[in-house]
N, C-alpha and C. Protein backbone atom coordinates (compact mmCIF):
# COMPACT_ATOMS: atom_id res chain seq x y z
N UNK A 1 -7.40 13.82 33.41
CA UNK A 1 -8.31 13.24 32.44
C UNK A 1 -8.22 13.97 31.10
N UNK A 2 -7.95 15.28 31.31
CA UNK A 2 -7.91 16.01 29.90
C UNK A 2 -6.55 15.90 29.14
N UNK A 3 -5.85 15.33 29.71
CA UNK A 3 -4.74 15.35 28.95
C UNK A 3 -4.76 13.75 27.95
N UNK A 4 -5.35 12.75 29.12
CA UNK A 4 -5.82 11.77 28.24
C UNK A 4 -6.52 11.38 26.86
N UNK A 5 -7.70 12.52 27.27
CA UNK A 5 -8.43 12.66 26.18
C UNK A 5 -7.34 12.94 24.78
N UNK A 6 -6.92 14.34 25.03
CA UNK A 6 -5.89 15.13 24.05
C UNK A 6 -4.97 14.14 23.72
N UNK A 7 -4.59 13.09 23.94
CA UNK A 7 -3.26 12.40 23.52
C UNK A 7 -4.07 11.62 22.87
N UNK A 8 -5.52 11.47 23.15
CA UNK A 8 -6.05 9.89 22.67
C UNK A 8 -6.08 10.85 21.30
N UNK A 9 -7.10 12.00 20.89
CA UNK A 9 -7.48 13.19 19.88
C UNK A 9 -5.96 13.10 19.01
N UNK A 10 -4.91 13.25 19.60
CA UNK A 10 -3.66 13.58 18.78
C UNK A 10 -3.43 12.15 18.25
N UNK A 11 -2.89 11.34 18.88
CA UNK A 11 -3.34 9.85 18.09
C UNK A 11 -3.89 9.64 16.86
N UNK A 12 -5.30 9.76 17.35
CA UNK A 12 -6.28 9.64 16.21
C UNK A 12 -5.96 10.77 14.97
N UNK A 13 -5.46 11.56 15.11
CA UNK A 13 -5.20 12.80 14.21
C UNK A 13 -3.94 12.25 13.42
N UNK A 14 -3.50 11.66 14.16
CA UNK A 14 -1.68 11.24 13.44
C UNK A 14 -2.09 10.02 12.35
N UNK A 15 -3.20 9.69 12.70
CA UNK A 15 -3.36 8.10 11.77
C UNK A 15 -4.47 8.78 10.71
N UNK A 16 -5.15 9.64 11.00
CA UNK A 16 -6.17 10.20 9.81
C UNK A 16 -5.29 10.61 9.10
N UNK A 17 -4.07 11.66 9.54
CA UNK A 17 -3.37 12.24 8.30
C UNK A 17 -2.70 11.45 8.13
N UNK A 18 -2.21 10.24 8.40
CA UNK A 18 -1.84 8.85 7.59
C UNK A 18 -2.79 8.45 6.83
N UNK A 19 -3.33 8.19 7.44
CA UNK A 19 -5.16 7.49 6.17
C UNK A 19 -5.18 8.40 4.96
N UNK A 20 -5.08 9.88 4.89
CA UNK A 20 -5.09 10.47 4.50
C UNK A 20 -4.24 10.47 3.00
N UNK A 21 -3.26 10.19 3.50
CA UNK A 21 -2.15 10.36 2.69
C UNK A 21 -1.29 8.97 2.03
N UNK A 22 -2.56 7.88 2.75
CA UNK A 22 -2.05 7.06 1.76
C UNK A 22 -3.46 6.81 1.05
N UNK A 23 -4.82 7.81 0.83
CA UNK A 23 -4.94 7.93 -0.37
C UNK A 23 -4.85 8.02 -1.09
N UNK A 24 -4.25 9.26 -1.01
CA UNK A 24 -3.57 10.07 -2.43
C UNK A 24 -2.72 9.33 -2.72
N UNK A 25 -1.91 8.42 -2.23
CA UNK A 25 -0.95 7.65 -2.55
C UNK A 25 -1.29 7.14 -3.67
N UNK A 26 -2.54 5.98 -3.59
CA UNK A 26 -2.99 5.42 -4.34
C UNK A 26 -4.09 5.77 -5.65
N UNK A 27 -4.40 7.55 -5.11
CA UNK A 27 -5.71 7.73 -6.14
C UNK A 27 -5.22 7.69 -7.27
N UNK A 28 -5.85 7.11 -8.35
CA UNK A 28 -5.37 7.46 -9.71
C UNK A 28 -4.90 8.65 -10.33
N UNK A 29 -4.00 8.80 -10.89
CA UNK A 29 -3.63 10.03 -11.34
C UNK A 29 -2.96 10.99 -10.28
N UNK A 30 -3.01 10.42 -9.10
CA UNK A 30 -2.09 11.40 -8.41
C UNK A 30 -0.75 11.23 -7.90
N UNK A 31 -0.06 12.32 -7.99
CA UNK A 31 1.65 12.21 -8.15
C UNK A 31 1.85 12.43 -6.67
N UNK A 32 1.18 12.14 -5.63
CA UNK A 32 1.27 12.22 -4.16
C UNK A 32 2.33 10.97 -3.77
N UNK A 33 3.34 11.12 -3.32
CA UNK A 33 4.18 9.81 -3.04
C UNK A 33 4.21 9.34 -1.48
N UNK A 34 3.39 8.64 -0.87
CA UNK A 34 3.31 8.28 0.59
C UNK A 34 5.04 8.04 1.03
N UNK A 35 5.82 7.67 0.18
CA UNK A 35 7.09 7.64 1.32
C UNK A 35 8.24 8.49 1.33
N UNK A 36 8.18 9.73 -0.11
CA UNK A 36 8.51 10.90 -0.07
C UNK A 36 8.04 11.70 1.51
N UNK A 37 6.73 11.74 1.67
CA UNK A 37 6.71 12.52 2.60
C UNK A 37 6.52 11.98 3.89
N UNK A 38 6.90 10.41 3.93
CA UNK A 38 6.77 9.73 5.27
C UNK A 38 5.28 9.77 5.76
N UNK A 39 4.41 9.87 5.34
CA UNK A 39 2.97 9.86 5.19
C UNK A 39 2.03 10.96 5.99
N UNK A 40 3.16 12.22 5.86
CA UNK A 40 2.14 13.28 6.25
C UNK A 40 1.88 13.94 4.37
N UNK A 41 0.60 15.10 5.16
CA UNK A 41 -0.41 15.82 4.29
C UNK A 41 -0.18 16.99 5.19
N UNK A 42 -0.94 17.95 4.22
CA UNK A 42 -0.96 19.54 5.62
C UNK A 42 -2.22 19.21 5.79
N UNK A 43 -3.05 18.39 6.42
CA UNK A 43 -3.88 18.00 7.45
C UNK A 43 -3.27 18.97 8.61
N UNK A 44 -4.65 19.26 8.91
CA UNK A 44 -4.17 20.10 10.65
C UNK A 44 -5.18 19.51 12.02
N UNK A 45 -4.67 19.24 12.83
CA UNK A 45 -5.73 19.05 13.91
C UNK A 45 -6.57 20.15 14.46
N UNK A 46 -6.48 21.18 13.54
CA UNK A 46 -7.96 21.83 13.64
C UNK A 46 -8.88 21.01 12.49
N UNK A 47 -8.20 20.92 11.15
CA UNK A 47 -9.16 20.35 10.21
C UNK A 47 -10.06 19.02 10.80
N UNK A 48 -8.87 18.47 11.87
CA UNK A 48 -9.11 16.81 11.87
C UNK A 48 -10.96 17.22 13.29
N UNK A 49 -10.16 18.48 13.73
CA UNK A 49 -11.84 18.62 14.98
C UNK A 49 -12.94 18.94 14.43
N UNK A 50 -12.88 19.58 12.87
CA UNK A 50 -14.01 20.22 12.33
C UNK A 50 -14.94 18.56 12.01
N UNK A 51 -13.79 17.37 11.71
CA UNK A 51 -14.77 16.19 11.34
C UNK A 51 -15.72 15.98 12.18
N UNK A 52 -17.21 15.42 11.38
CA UNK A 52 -18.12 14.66 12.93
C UNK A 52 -17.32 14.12 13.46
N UNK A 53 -18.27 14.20 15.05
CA UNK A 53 -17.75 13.71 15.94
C UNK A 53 -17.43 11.68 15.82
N UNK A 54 -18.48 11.39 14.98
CA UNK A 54 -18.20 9.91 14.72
C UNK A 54 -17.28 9.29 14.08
N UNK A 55 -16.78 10.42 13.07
CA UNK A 55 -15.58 9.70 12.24
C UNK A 55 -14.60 9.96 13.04
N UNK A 56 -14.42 10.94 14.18
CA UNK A 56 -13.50 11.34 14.99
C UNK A 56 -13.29 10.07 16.11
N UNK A 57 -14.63 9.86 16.13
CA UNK A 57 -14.28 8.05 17.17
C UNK A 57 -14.13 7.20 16.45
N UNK A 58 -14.30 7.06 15.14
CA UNK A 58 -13.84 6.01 14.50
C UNK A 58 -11.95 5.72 14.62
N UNK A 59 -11.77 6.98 14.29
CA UNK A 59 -10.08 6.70 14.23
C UNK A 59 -9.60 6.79 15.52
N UNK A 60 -9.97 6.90 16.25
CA UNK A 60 -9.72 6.98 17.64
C UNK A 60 -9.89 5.10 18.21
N UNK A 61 -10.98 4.46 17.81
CA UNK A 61 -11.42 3.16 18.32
C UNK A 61 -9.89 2.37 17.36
N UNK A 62 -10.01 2.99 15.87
CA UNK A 62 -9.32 2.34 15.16
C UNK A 62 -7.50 2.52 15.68
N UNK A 63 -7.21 3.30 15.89
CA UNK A 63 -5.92 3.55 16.59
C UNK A 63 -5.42 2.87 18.04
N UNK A 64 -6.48 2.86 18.68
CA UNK A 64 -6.68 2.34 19.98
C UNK A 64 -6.41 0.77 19.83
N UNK A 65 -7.66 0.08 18.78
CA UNK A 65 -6.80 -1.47 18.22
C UNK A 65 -5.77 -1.42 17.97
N UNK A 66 -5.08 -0.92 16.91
CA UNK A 66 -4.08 -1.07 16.08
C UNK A 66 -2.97 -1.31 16.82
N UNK A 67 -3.02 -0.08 18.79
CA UNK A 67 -1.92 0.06 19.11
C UNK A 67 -2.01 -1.22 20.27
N UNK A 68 -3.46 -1.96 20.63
CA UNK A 68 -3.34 -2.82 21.59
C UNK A 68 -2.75 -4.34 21.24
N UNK A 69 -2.51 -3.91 19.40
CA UNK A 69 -2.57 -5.56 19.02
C UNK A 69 -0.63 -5.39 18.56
N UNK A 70 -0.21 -4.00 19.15
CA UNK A 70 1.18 -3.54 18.40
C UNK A 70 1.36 -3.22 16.56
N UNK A 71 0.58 -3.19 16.29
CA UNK A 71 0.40 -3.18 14.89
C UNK A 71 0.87 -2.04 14.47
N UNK A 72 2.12 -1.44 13.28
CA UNK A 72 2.34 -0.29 12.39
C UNK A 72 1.27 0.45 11.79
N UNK A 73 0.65 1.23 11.83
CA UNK A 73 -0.32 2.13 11.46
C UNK A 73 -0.23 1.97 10.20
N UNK A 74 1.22 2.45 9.51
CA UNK A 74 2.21 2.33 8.21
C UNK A 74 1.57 0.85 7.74
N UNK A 75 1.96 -0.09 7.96
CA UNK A 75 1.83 -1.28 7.69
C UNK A 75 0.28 -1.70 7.05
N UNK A 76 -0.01 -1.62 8.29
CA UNK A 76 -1.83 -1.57 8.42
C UNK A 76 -3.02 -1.01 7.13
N UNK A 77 -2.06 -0.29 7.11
CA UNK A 77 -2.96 1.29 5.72
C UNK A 77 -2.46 0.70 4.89
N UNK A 78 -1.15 0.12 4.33
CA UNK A 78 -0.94 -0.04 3.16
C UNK A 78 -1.08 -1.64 2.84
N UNK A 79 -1.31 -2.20 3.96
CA UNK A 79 -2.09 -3.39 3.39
C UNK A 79 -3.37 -3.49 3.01
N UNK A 80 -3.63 -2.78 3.79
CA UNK A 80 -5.63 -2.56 3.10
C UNK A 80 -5.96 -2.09 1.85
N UNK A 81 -4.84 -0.69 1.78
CA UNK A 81 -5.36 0.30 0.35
C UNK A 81 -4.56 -0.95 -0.86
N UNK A 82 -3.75 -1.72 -0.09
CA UNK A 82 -3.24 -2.61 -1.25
C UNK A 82 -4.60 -3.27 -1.91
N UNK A 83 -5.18 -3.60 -0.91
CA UNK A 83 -6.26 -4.55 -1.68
C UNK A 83 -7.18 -3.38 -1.69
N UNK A 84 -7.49 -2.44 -2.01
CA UNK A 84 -8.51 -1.47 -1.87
C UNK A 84 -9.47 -1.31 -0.73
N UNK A 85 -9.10 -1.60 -0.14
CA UNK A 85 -10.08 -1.42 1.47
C UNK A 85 -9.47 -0.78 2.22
N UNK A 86 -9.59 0.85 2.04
CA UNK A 86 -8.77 1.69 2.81
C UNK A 86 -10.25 2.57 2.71
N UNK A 87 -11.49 2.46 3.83
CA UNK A 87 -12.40 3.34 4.23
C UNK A 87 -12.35 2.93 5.49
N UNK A 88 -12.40 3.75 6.49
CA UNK A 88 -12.62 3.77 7.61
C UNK A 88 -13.76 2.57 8.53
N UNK A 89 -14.84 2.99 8.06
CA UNK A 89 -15.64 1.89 8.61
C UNK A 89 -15.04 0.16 7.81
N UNK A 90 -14.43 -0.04 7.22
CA UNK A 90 -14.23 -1.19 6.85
C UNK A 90 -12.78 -1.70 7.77
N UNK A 91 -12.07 -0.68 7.90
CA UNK A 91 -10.73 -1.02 9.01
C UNK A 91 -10.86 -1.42 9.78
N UNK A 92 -12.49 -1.01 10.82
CA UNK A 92 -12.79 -1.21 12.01
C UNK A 92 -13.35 -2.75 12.02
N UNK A 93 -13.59 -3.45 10.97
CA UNK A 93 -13.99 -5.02 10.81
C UNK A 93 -12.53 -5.81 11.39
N UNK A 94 -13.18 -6.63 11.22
CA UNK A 94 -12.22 -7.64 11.59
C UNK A 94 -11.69 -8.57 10.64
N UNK A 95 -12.45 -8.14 9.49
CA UNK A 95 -11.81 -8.30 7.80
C UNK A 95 -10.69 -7.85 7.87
N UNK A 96 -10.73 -6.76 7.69
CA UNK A 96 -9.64 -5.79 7.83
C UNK A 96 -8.16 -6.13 8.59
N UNK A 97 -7.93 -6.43 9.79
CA UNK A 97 -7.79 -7.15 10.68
C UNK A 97 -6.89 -8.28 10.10
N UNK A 98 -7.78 -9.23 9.49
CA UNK A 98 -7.42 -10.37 8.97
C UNK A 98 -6.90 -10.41 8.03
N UNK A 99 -7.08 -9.41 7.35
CA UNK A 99 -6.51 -9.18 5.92
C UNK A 99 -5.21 -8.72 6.28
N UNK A 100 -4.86 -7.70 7.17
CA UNK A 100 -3.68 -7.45 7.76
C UNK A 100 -2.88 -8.37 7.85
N UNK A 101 -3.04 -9.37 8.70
CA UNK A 101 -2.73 -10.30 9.48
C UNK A 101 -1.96 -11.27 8.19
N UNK A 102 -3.11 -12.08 7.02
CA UNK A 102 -2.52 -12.35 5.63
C UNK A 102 -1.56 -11.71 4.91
N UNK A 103 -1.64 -10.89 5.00
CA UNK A 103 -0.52 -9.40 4.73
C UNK A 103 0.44 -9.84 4.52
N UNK A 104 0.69 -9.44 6.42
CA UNK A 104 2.03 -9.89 7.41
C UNK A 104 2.14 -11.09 6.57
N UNK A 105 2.06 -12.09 6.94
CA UNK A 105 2.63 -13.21 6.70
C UNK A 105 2.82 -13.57 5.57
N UNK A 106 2.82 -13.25 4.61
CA UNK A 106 3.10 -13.42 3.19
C UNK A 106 3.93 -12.40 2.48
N UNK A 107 3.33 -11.31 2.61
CA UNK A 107 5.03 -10.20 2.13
C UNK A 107 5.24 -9.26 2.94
N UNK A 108 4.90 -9.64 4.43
CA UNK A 108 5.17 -8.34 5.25
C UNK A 108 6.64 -8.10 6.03
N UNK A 109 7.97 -9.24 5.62
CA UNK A 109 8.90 -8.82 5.75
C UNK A 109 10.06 -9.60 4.19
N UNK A 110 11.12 -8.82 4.80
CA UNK A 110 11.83 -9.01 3.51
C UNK A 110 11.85 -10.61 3.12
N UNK A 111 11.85 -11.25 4.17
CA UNK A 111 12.14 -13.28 3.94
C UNK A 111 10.50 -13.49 3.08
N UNK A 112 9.93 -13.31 4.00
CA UNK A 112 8.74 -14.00 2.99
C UNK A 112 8.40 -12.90 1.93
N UNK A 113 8.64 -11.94 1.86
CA UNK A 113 8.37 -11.33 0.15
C UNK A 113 9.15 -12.11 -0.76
N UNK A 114 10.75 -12.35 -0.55
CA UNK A 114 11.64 -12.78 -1.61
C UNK A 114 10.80 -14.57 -1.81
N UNK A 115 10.43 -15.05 -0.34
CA UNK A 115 9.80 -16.51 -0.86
C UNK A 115 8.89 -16.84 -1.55
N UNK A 116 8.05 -15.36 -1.39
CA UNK A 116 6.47 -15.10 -1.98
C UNK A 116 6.88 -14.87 -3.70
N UNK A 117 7.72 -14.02 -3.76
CA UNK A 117 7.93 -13.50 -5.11
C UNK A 117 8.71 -14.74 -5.70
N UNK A 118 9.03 -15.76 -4.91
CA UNK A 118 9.77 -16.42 -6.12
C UNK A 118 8.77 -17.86 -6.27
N UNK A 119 8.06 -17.96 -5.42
CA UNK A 119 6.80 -18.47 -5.89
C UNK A 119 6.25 -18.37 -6.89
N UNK A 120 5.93 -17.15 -7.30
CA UNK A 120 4.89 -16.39 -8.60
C UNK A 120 5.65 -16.57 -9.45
N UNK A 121 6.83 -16.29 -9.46
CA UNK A 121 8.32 -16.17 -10.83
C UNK A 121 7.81 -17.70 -11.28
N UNK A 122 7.94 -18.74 -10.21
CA UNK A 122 7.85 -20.04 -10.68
C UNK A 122 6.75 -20.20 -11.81
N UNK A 123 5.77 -19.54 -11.59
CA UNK A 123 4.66 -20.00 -12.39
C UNK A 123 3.93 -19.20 -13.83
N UNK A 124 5.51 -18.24 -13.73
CA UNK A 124 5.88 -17.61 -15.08
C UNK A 124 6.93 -18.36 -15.97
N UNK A 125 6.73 -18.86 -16.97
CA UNK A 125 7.63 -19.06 -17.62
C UNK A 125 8.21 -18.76 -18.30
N UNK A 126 9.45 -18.11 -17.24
CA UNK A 126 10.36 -16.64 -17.29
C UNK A 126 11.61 -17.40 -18.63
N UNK A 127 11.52 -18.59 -18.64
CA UNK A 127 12.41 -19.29 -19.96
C UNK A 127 12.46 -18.30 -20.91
N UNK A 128 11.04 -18.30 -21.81
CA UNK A 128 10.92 -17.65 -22.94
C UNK A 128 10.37 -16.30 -23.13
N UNK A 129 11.34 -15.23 -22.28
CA UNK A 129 11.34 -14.11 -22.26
C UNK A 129 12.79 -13.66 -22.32
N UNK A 130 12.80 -12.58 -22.81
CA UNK A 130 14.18 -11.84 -22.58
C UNK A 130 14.05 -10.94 -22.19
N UNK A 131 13.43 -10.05 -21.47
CA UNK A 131 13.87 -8.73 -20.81
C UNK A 131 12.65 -9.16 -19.85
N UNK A 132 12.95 -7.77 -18.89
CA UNK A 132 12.08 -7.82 -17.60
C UNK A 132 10.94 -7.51 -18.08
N UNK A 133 10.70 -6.19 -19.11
CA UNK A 133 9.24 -5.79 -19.81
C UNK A 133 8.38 -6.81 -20.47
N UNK A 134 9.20 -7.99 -20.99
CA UNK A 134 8.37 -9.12 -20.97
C UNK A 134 7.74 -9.80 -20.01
N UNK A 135 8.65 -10.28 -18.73
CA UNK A 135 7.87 -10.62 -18.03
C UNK A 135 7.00 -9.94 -17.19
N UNK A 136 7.31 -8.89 -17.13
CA UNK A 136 6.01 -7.70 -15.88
C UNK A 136 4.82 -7.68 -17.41
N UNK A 137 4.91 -7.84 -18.99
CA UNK A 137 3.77 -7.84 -19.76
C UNK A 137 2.97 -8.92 -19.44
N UNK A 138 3.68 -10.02 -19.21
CA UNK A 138 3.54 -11.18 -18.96
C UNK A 138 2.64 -11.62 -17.59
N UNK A 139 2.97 -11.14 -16.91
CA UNK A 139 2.28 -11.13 -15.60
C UNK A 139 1.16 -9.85 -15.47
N UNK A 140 1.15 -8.72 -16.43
CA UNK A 140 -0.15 -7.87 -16.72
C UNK A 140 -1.13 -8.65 -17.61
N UNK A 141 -0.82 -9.32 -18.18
CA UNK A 141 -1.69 -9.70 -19.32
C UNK A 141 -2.89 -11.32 -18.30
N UNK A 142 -2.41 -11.03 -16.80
CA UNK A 142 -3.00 -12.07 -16.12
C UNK A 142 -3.93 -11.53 -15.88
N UNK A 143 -4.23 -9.90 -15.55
CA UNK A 143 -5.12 -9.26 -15.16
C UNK A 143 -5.63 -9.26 -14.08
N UNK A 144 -4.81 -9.88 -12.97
CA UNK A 144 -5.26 -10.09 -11.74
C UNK A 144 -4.26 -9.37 -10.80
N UNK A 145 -4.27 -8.64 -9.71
CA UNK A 145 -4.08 -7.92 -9.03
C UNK A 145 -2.60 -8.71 -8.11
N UNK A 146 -2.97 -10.61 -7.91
CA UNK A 146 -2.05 -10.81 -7.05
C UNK A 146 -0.42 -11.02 -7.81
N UNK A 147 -0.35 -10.44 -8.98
CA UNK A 147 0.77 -10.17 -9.76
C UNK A 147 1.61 -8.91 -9.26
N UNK A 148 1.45 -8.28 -8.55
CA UNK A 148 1.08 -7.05 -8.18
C UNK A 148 3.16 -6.78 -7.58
N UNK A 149 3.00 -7.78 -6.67
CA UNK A 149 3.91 -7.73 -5.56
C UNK A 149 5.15 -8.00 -6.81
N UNK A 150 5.15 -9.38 -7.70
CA UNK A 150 6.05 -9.66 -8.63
C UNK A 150 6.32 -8.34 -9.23
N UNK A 151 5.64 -7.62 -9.86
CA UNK A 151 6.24 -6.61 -11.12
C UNK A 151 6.76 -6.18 -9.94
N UNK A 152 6.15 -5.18 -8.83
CA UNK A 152 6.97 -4.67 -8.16
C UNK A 152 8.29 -4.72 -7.69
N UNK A 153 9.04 -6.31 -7.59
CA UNK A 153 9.64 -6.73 -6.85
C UNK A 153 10.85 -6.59 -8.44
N UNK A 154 10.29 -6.80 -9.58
CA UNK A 154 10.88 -6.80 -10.49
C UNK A 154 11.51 -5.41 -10.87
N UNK A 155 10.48 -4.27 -10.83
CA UNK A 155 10.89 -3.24 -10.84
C UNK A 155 12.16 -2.59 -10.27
N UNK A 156 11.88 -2.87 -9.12
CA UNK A 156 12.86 -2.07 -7.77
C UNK A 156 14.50 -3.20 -8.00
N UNK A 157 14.17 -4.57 -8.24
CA UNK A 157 15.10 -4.89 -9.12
C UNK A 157 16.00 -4.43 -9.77
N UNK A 158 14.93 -4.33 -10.77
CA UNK A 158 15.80 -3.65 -12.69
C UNK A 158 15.09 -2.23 -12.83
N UNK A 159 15.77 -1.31 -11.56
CA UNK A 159 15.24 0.33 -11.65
C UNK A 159 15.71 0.62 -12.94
N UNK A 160 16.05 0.26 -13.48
CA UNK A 160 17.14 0.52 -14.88
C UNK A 160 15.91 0.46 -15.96
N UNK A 161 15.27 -0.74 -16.06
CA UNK A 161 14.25 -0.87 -16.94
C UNK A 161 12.61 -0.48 -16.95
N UNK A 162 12.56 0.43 -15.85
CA UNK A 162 11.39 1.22 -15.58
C UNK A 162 10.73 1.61 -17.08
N UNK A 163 11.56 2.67 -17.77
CA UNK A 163 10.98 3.37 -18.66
C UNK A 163 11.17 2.35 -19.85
N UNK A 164 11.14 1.46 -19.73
CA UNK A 164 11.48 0.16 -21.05
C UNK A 164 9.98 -0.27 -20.99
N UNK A 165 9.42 -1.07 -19.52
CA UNK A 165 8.78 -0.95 -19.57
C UNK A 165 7.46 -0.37 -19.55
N UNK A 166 7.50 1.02 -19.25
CA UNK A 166 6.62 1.83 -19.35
C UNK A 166 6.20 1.75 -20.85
N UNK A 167 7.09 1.97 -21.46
CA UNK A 167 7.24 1.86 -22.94
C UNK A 167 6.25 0.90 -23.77
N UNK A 168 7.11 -0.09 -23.04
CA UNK A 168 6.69 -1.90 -23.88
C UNK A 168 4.69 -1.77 -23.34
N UNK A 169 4.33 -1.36 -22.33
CA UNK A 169 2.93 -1.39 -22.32
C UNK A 169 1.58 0.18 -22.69
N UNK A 170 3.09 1.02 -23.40
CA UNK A 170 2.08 2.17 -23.65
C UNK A 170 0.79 2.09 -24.10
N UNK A 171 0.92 0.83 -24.92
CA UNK A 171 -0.84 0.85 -26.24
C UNK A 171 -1.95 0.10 -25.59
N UNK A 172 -1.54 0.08 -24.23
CA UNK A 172 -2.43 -0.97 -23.75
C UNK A 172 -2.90 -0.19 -22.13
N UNK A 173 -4.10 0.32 -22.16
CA UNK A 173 -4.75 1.23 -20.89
C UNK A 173 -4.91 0.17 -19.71
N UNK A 174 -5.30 -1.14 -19.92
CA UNK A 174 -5.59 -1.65 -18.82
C UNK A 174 -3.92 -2.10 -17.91
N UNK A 175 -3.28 -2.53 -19.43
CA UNK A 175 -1.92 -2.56 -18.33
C UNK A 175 -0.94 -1.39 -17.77
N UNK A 176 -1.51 -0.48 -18.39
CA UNK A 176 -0.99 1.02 -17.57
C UNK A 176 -1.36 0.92 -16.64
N UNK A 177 -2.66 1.01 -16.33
CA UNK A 177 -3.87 1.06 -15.02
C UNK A 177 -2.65 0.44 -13.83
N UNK A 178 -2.79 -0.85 -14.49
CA UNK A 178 -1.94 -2.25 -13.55
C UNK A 178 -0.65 -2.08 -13.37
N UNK A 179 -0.23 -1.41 -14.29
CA UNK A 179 1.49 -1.14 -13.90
C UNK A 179 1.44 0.35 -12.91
N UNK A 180 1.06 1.19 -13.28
CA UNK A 180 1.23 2.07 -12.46
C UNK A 180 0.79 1.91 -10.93
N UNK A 181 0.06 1.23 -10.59
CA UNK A 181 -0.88 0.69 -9.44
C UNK A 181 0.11 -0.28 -8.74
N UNK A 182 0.75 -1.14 -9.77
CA UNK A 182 2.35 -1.97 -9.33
C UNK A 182 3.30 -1.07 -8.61
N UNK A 183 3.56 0.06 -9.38
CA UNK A 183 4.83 0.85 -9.24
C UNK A 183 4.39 2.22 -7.54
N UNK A 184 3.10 2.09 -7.56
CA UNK A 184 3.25 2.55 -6.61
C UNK A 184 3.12 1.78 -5.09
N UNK A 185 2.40 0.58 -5.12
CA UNK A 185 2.82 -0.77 -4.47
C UNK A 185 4.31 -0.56 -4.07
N UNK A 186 4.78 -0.89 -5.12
CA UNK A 186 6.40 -0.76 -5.35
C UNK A 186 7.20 0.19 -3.90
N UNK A 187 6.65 1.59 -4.46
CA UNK A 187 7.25 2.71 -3.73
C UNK A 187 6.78 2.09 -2.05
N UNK A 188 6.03 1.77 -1.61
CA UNK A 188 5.64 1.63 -0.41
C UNK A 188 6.29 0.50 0.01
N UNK A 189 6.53 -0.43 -0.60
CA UNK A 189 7.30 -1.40 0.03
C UNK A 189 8.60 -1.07 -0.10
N UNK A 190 9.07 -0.27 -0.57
CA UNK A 190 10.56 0.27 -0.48
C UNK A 190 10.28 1.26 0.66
N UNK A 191 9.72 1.71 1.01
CA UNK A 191 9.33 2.95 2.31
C UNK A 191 9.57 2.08 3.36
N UNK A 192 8.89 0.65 3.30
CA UNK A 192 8.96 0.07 4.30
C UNK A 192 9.88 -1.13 4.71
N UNK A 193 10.70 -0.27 3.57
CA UNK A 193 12.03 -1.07 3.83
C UNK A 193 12.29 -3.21 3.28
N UNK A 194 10.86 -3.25 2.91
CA UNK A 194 10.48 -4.96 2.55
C UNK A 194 11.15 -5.34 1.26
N UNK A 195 11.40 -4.14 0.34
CA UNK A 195 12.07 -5.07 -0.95
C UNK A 195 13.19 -3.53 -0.67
């Protein structure tokens, strides 16, 4: 029985310092890269025992789904923190869940990202642009988040024109916000091998 327990404890410890680390992934301003380090932190499973005992069953209940439904832990985290719903008690919904699930099926492998992304291209009218920094301005200036996957997809593209467009949106904070928030999108779907 005790060894059960301990494997269930190590589990749960392996997906906190995932949870963990694809915070930082995403916090603003931080240069933490979730697929540089394959999504560890120096998290320790002493740190992870000092947590209450409740958040300690939380990731434990939450791991326990994840692994009965076969679901990537990887996958899972970075679809949520994609849409910003990367807190613990919200994983354990069935939002969460579902939102996953939407995920998957829309850019969670390489076929439907390239179908997904050329969807969105369609409804840019990429005609009257000439460089890529036009159109990733172009698709910032929508201000909406589900642009997100396009710049990305554009980026990892034209790695060439990264700092063009970094450039082309310096004077403008909200599309920094949005591009950088793209570009690290970006990095994770290259981790996971999808673009």
């Amino acid at each position: 029985m005790s060894s059960w327990v301990d494997n269930q404890r190590q589990e749960a410890f392996l997906l906190w310092r995932r949870y963990l680390a694809m915070g930082l992934h995403f916090k603003p301003g931080s240069g933490f890269d979730y697929g540089l380090y394959s999504g560890a932190t120096n998290a320790t499973p002493a740190g992870f025992s000092r947590r209450p005992k409740e958040e300690i069953a939380k990731f434990i209940r939450l791991k326990n789904r994840l692994k009965s439904k076969g679901w990537s832990d990887d996958e899972f985290l970075f679809a949520n923190a994609r849409y910003e719903n990367l807190y613990v008690d919200k994983l354990l919904h069935d939002d969460a869940m579902w939102l996953y699930k939407e995920w998957k099926e829309v850019w969670g492998s390489e076929e439907a990202f390239e179908g997904s992304v050329k969807h969105l291209l369609e409804k840019i009218d990429t005609g009257c642009f000439g460089s890529v920094g036009e159109i990733v301005r172009s698709a910032l200036s929508h201000n909406d988040q589900k642009w997100y996957e396009l710049i990305a997809w554009l980026l990892q593209k034209n790695s060439n024109d990264v700092t063009g467009v970094r450039m082309e949106v310096e004077g403008n904070e909200l599309f920094k916000i949005h591009l950088n928030r793209s570009i690290k999108i970006q990095k994770l779907y290259s981790y996971l091998c999808i673009i």
